[in-house]
Protein backbone atom coordinates (compact mmCIF):
# COMPACT_ATOMS: atom_id res chain seq x y z
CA UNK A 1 -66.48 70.68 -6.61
CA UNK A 2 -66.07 73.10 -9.62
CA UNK A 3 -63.76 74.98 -12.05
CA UNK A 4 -64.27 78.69 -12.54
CA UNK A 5 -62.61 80.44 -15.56
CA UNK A 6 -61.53 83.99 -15.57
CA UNK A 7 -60.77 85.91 -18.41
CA UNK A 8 -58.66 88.52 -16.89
CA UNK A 9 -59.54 89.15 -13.03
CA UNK A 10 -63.31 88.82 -13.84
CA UNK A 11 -65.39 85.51 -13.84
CA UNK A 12 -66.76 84.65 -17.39
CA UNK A 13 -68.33 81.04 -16.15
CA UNK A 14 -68.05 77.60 -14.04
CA UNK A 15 -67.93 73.80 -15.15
CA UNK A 16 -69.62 71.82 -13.44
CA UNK A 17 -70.96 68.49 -13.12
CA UNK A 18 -74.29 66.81 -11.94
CA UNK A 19 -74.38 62.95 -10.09
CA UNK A 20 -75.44 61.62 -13.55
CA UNK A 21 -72.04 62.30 -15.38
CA UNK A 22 -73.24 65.12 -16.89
CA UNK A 23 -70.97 68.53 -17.40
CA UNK A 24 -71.89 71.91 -17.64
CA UNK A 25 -70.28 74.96 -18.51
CA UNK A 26 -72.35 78.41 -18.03
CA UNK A 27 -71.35 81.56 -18.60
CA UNK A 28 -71.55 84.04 -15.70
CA UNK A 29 -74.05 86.94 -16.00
CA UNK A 30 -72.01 89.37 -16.14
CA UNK A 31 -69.19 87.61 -19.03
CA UNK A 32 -68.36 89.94 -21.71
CA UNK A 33 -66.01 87.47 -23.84
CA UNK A 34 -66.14 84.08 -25.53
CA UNK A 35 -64.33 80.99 -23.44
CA UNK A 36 -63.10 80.13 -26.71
CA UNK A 37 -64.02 79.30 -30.49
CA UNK A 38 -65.87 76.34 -29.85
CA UNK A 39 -68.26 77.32 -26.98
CA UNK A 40 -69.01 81.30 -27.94
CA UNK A 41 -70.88 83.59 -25.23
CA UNK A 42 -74.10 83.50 -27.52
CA UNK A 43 -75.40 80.66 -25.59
CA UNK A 44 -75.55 80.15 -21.55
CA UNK A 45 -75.20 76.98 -20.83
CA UNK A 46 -73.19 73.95 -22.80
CA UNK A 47 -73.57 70.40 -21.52
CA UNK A 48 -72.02 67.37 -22.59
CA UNK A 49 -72.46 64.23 -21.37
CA UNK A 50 -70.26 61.34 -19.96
CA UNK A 51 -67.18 63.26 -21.17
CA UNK A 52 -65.77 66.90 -20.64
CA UNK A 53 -66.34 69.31 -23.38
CA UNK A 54 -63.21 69.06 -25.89
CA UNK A 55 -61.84 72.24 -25.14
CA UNK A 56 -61.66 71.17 -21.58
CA UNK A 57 -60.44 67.76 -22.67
CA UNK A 58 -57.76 69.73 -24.10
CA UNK A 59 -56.23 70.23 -21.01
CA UNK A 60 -56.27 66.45 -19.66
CA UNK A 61 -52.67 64.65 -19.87
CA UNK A 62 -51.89 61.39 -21.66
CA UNK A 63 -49.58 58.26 -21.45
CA UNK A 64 -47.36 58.69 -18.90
CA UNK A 65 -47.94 61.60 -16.91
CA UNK A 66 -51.99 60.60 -16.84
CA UNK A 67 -51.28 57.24 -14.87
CA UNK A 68 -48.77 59.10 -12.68
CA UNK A 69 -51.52 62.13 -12.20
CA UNK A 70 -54.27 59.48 -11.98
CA UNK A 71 -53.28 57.13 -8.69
CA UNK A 72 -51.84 60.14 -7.41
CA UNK A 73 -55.59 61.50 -7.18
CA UNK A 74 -57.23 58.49 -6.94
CA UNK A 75 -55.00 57.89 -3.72
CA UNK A 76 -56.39 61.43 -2.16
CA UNK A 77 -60.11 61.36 -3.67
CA UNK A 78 -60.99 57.76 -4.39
CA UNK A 79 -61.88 58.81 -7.74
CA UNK A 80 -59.68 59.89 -10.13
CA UNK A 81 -62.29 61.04 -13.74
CA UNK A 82 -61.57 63.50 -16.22
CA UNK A 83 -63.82 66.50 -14.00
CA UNK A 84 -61.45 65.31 -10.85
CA UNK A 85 -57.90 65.73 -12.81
CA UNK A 86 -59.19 69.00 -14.49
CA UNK A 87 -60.09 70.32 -10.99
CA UNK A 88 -56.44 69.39 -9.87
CA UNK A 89 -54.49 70.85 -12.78
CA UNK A 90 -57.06 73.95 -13.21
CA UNK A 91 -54.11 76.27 -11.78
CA UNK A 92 -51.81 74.74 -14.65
CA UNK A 93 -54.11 76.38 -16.98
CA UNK A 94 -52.97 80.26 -17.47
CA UNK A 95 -53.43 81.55 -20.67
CA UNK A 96 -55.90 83.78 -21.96
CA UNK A 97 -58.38 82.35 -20.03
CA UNK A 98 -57.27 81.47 -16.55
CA UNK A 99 -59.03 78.02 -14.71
CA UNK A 100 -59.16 77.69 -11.17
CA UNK A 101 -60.15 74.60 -8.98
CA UNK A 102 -58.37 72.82 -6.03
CA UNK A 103 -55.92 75.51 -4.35
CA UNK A 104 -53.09 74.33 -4.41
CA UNK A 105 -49.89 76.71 -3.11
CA UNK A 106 -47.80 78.69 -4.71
CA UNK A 107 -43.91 77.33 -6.79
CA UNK A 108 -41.64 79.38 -6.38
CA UNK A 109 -38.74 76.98 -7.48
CA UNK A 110 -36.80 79.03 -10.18
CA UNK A 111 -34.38 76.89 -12.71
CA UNK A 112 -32.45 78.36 -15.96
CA UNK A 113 -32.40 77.02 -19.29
CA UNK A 114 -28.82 76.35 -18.96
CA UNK A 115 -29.47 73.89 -16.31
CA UNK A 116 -32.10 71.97 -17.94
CA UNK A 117 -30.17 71.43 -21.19
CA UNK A 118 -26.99 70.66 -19.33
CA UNK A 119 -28.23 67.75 -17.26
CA UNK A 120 -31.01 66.14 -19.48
CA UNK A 121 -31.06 62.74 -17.08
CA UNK A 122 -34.12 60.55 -16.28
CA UNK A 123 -33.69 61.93 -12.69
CA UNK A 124 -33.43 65.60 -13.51
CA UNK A 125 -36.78 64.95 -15.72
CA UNK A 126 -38.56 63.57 -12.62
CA UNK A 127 -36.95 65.91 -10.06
CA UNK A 128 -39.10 68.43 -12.79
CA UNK A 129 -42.03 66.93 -12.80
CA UNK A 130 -42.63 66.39 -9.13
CA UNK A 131 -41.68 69.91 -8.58
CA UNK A 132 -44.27 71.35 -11.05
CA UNK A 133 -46.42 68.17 -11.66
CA UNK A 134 -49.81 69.90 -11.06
CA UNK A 135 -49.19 72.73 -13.78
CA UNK A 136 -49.13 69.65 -16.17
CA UNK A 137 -52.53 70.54 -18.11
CA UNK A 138 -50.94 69.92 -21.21
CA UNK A 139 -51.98 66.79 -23.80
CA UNK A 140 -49.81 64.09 -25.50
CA UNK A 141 -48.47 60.78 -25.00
CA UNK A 142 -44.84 61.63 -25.00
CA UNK A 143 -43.33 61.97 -21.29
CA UNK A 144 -43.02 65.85 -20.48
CA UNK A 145 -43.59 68.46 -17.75
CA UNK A 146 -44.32 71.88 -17.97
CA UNK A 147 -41.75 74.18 -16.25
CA UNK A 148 -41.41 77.73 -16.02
CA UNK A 149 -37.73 78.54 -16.56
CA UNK A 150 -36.34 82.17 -16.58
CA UNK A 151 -40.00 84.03 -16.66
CA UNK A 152 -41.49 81.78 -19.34
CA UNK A 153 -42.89 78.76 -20.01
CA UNK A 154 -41.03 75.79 -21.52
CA UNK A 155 -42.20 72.15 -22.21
CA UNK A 156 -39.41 69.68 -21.36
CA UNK A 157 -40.11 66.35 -23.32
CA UNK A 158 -38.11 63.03 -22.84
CA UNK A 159 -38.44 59.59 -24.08
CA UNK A 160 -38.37 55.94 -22.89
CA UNK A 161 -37.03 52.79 -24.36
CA UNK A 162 -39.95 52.12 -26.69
CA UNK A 163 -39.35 55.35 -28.46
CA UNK A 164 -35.11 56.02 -28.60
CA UNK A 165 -33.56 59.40 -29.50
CA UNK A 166 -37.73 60.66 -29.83
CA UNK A 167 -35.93 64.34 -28.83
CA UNK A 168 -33.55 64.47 -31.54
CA UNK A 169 -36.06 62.66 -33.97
CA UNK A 170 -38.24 65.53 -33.08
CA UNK A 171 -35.95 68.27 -32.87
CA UNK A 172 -34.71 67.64 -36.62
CA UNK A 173 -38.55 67.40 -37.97
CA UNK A 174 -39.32 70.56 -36.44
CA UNK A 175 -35.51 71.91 -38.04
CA UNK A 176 -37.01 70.93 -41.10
CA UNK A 177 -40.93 72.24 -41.19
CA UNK A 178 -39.16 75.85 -40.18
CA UNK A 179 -37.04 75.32 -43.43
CA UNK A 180 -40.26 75.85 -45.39
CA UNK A 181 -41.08 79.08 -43.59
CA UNK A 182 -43.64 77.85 -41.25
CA UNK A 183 -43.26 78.74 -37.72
CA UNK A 184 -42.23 77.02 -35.23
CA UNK A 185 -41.73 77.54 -31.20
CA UNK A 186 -38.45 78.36 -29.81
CA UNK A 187 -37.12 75.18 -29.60
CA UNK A 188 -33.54 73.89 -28.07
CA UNK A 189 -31.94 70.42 -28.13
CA UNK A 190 -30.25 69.42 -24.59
CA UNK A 191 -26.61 68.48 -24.32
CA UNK A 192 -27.10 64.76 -24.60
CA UNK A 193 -30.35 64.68 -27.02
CA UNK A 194 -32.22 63.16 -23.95
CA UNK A 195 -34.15 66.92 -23.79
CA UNK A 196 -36.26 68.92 -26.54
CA UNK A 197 -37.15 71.82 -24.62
CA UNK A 198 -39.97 74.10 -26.04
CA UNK A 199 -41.25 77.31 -25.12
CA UNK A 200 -45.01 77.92 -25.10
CA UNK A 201 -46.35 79.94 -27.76
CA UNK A 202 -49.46 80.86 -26.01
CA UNK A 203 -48.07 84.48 -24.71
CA UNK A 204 -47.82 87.99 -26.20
CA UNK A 205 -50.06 89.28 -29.55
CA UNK A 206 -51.67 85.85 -29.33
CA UNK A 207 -52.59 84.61 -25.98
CA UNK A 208 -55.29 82.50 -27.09
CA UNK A 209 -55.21 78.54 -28.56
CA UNK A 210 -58.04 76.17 -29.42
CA UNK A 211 -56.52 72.86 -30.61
CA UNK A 212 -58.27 70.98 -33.95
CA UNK A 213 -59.74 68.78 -31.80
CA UNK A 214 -61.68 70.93 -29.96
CA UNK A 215 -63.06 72.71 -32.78
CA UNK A 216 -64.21 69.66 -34.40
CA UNK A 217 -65.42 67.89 -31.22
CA UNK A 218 -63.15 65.69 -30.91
CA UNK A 219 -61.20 64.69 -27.43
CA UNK A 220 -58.03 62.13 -26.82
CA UNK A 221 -60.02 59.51 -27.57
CA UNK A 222 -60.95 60.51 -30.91
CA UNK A 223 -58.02 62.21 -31.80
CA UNK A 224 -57.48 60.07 -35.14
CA UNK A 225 -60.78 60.04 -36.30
CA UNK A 226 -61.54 63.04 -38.87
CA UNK A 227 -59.88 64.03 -41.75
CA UNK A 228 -56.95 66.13 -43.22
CA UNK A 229 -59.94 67.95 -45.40
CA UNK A 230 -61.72 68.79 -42.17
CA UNK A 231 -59.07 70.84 -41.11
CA UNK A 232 -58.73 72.93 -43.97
CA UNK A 233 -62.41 73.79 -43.45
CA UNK A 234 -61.79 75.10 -40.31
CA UNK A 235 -58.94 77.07 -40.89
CA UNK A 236 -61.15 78.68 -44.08
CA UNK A 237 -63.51 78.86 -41.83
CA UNK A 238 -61.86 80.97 -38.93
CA UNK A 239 -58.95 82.76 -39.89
CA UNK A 240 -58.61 86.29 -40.91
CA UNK A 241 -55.75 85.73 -43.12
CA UNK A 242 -57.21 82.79 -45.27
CA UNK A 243 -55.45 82.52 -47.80
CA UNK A 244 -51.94 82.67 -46.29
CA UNK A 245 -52.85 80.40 -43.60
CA UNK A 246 -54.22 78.13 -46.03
CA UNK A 247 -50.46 77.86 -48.03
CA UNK A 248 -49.00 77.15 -44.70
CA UNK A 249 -51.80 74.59 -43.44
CA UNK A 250 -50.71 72.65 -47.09
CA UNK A 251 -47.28 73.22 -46.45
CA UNK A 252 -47.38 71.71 -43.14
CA UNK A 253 -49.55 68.79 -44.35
CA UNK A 254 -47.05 67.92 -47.29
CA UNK A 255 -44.29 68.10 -44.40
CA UNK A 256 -46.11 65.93 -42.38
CA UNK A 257 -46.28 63.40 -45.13
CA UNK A 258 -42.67 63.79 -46.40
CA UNK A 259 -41.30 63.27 -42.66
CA UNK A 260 -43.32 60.30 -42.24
CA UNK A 261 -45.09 62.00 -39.58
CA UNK A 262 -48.37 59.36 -38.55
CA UNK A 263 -49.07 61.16 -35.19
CA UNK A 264 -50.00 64.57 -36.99
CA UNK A 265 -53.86 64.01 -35.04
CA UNK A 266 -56.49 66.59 -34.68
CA UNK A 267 -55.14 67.41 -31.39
CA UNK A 268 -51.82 68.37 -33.26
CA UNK A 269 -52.75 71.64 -35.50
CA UNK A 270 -54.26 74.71 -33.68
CA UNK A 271 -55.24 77.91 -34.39
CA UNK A 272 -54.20 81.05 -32.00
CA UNK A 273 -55.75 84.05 -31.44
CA UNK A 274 -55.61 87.53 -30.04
CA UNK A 275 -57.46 88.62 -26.74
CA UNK A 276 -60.99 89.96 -28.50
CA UNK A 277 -60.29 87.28 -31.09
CA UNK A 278 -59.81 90.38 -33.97
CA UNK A 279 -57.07 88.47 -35.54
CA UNK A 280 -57.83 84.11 -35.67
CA UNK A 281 -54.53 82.27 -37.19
CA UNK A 282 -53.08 79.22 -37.58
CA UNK A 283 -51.11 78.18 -34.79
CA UNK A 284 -47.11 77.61 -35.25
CA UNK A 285 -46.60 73.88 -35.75
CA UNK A 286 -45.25 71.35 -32.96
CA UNK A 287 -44.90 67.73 -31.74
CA UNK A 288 -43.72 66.68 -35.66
CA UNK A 289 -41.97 63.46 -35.47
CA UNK A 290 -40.84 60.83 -38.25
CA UNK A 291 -42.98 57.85 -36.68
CA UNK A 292 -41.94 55.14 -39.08
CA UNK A 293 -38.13 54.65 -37.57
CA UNK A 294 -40.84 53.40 -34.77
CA UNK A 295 -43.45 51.99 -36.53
CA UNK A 296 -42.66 50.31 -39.97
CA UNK A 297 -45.65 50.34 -41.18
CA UNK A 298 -47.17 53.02 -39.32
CA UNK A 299 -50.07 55.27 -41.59
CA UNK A 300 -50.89 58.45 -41.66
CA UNK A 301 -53.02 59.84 -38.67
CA UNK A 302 -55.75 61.29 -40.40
CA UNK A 303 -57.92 60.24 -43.67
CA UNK A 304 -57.15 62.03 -46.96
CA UNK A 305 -58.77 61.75 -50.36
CA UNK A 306 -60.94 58.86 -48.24
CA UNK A 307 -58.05 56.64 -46.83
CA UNK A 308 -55.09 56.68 -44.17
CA UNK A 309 -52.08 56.65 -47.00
CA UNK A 310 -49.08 58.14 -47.52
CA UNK A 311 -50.04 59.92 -50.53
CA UNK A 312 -47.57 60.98 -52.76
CA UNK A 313 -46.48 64.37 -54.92
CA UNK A 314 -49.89 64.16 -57.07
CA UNK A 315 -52.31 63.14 -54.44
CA UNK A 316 -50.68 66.14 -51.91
CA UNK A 317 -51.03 68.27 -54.92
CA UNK A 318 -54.72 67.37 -55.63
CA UNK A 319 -55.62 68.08 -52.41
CA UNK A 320 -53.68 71.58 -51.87
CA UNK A 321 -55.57 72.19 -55.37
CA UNK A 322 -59.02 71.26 -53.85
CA UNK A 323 -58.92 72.04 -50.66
CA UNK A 324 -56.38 74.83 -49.88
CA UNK A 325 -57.71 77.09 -52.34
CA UNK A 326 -54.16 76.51 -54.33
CA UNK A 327 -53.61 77.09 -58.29
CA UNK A 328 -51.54 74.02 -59.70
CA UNK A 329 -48.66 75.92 -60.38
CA UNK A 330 -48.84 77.11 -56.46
CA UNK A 331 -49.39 73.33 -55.07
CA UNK A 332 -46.32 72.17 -57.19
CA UNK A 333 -44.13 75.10 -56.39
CA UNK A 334 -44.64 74.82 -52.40
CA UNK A 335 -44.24 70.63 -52.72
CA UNK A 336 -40.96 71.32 -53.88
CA UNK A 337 -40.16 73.97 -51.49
CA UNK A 338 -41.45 71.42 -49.03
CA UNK A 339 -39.07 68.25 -50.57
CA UNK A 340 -36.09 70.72 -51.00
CA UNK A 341 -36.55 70.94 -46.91
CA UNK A 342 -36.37 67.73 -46.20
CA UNK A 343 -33.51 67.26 -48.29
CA UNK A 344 -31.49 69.73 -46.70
CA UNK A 345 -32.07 68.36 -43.22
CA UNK A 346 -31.17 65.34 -44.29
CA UNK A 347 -27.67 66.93 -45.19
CA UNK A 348 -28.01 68.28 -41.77
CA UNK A 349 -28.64 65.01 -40.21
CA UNK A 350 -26.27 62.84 -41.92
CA UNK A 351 -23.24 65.70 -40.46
CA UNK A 352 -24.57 65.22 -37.04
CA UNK A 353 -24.80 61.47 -36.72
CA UNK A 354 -20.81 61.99 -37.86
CA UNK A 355 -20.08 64.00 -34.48
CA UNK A 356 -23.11 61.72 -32.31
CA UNK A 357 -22.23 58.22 -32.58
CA UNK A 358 -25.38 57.27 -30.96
CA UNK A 359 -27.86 58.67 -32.86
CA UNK A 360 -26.75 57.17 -35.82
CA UNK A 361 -29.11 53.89 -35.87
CA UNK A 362 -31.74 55.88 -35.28
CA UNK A 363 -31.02 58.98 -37.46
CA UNK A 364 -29.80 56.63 -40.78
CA UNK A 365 -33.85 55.20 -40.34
CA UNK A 366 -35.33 58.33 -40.37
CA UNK A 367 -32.91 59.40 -43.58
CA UNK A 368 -34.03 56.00 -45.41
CA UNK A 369 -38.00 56.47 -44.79
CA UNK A 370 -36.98 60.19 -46.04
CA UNK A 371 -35.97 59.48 -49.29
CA UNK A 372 -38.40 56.80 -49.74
CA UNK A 373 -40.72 59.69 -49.01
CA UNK A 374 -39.11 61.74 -51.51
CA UNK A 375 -39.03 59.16 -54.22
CA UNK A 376 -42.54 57.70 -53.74
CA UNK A 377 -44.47 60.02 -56.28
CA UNK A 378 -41.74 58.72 -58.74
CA UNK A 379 -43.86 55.08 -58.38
CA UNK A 380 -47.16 56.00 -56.94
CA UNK A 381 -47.82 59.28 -58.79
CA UNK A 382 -51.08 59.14 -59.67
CA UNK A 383 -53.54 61.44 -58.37
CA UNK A 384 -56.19 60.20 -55.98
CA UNK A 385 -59.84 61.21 -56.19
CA UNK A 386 -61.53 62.12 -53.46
């Protein structure tokens, strides 16, 4: 049992792994591309052991659809690892790079967008992800199913009980971060709010991704540990448009922070590039959510200035200042851009709830823990140090 990966129609190297949980990745002889960022073509072989390599951990599901995935394999193979699952969703991985393992046949089931967002039921969502359940090699807790609707590739994302109206909390955050002239994927909201259907960004000028994790070593499991600082490094680090991407990586951050985001992991930022990786940027944002209407007293994801806080105005600004490469007058100037957002969709939000009765418990929390956002440098101004 192994995964190949093609870059194009030609073999660039095979995963593999030995009786003593150990995996290997070498390139083919004849590769004349990187897999990705993380594991260049300037060495042969990469081996990790007792876990996949995070850029193949990338592609291993969460929550939900992992226990569903899981006994379905473990039923058919009596095992049901990491190595296993990433042989069984290998076709689910088309991208840049293109992984093949178990063959499975081809889908040929074509749906529209229309229908999706017209009948966003529990039963259409399963119907969904039975019918493409083994192109599911995508991460995340959150109940979803890759589909491919009308030539492209969406991400249809529900919710359960434990996590009400998570579509329309999500749909507004995202609303909200585009405000502030970061981009986002094409995103639509389904009839009843039971949907948030997203299109993959991972085509055109940019066909390749490498999620935070990955390039920091990091895998599912160690999704929260690292820091906000880290990441800046990394985008200095690889992109060839530094400084810009650097503004938008603070930008995002402060959003993050302002929307009460505490899911905003390493395996949340990304950065996309082109085919001979000329141009390295950072990826549009996604999967923002206001996780206190959840969690009360949920923190931050990620470590900044040395704890898990929800900084305020002066301790964003401090660390725009020494870690984005930002003058003062630039960290305050794009923190207010950033709170005028959030204001605004909270205009937006407040009209909605008037027409959508039942989003209104829900959507009046995540207004409150805005404002307390908002208002929290007013008390807790004072800078940080690192």
């Amino acid at each position: 049992m192994d995964i190949k990966a093609y870059h194009g129609g030609s073999l660039i190297g095979t995963l593999f792994e030995n009786s003593e949980r150990e995996y290997a990745f070498e390139y083919s002889d004849k590769a004349d591309t990187h897999l990705c960022l993380s594991m260049p073509n300037t060495r042969r072989v990469y081996i990790s052991r007792f876990r996949l390599h995070p850029f193949f951990d990338t592609f291993i599901p969460e929550g939900y659809l992992f226990e569903l995935l899981r006994n379905l394999i473990n039923k058919g193979e009596g095992r049901a690892d990491d190595f296993t699952m990433l042989y069984y969703l290998a076709g689910g991985v088309e991208g840049r790079i293109r992984l093949e393992g178990k063959e499975r046949p081809e889908e040929e089931k074509a749906i529209s967008l229309e229908e999706v967002l017209e009948n966003d039921t529990w039963d259409t969502f399963r119907a969904l992800l039975n019918t493409f359940l083994y192109k599911n090699a995508i991460g995340g807790v959150q109940p979803k199913t890759l589909a491919p609707v009308e030539g492209r590739e969406y991400i249809i994302k529900t919710f359960g009980e434990e996590y009400p109206e998570l579509a329309r909390n999500e749909y507004f955050c995202m609303r909200a971060v585009e405000r502030v002239g970061i981009r986002i994927p094409n995103i639509y909201l389904s009839r009843n709010g039971r949907f948030i259907v997203v299109e993959k960004f991972t085509r055109g000028e940019y066909p390749g991704f490498e999620e935070m994790g990955s390039l920091l070593g990091k895998t599912r499991e160690t999704k929260y540990e690292g820091s906000y600082e880290q990441i800046a490094k990394v985008v200095e680090r690889f992109s060839t448009c530094p400084e810009e991407d650097m503004k938008t990586y603070y930008k995002l951050t402060v959003m993050n922070f302002l929307l009460r985001n505490g899911d905003a992991h390493v395996k949340n930022f990304g950065l996309i590039y082109t085919d001979d990786f000329s141009e390295i940027r950072l990826s549009p944002a996604y999967d923002v959510v206001c996780t206190t209407v959840y969690i009360p007293d949920d923190k931050p994801a990620l470590f900044m200035h040395g704890t898990k806080r929800w900084h305020g105005r002066d301790g964003l600004m401090e660390f725009g200042m020494k870690h984005c490469g930002l003058s003062k007058e630039e960290a305050k100037e794009l923190y207010e851009k950033c709170e005028n957002a959030v204001r605004e969709e909270m205009e937006e939000v407040k009209e909605y709830m008037k027409e959508e009765m039942g989003f209104r418990g829900v959507g009046e929390r995540m207004v409150r823990e805005w404002e307390k956002a908002i208002l929290k440098w007013l008390k807790h101004g004072t800078i940080c140090s690192s």
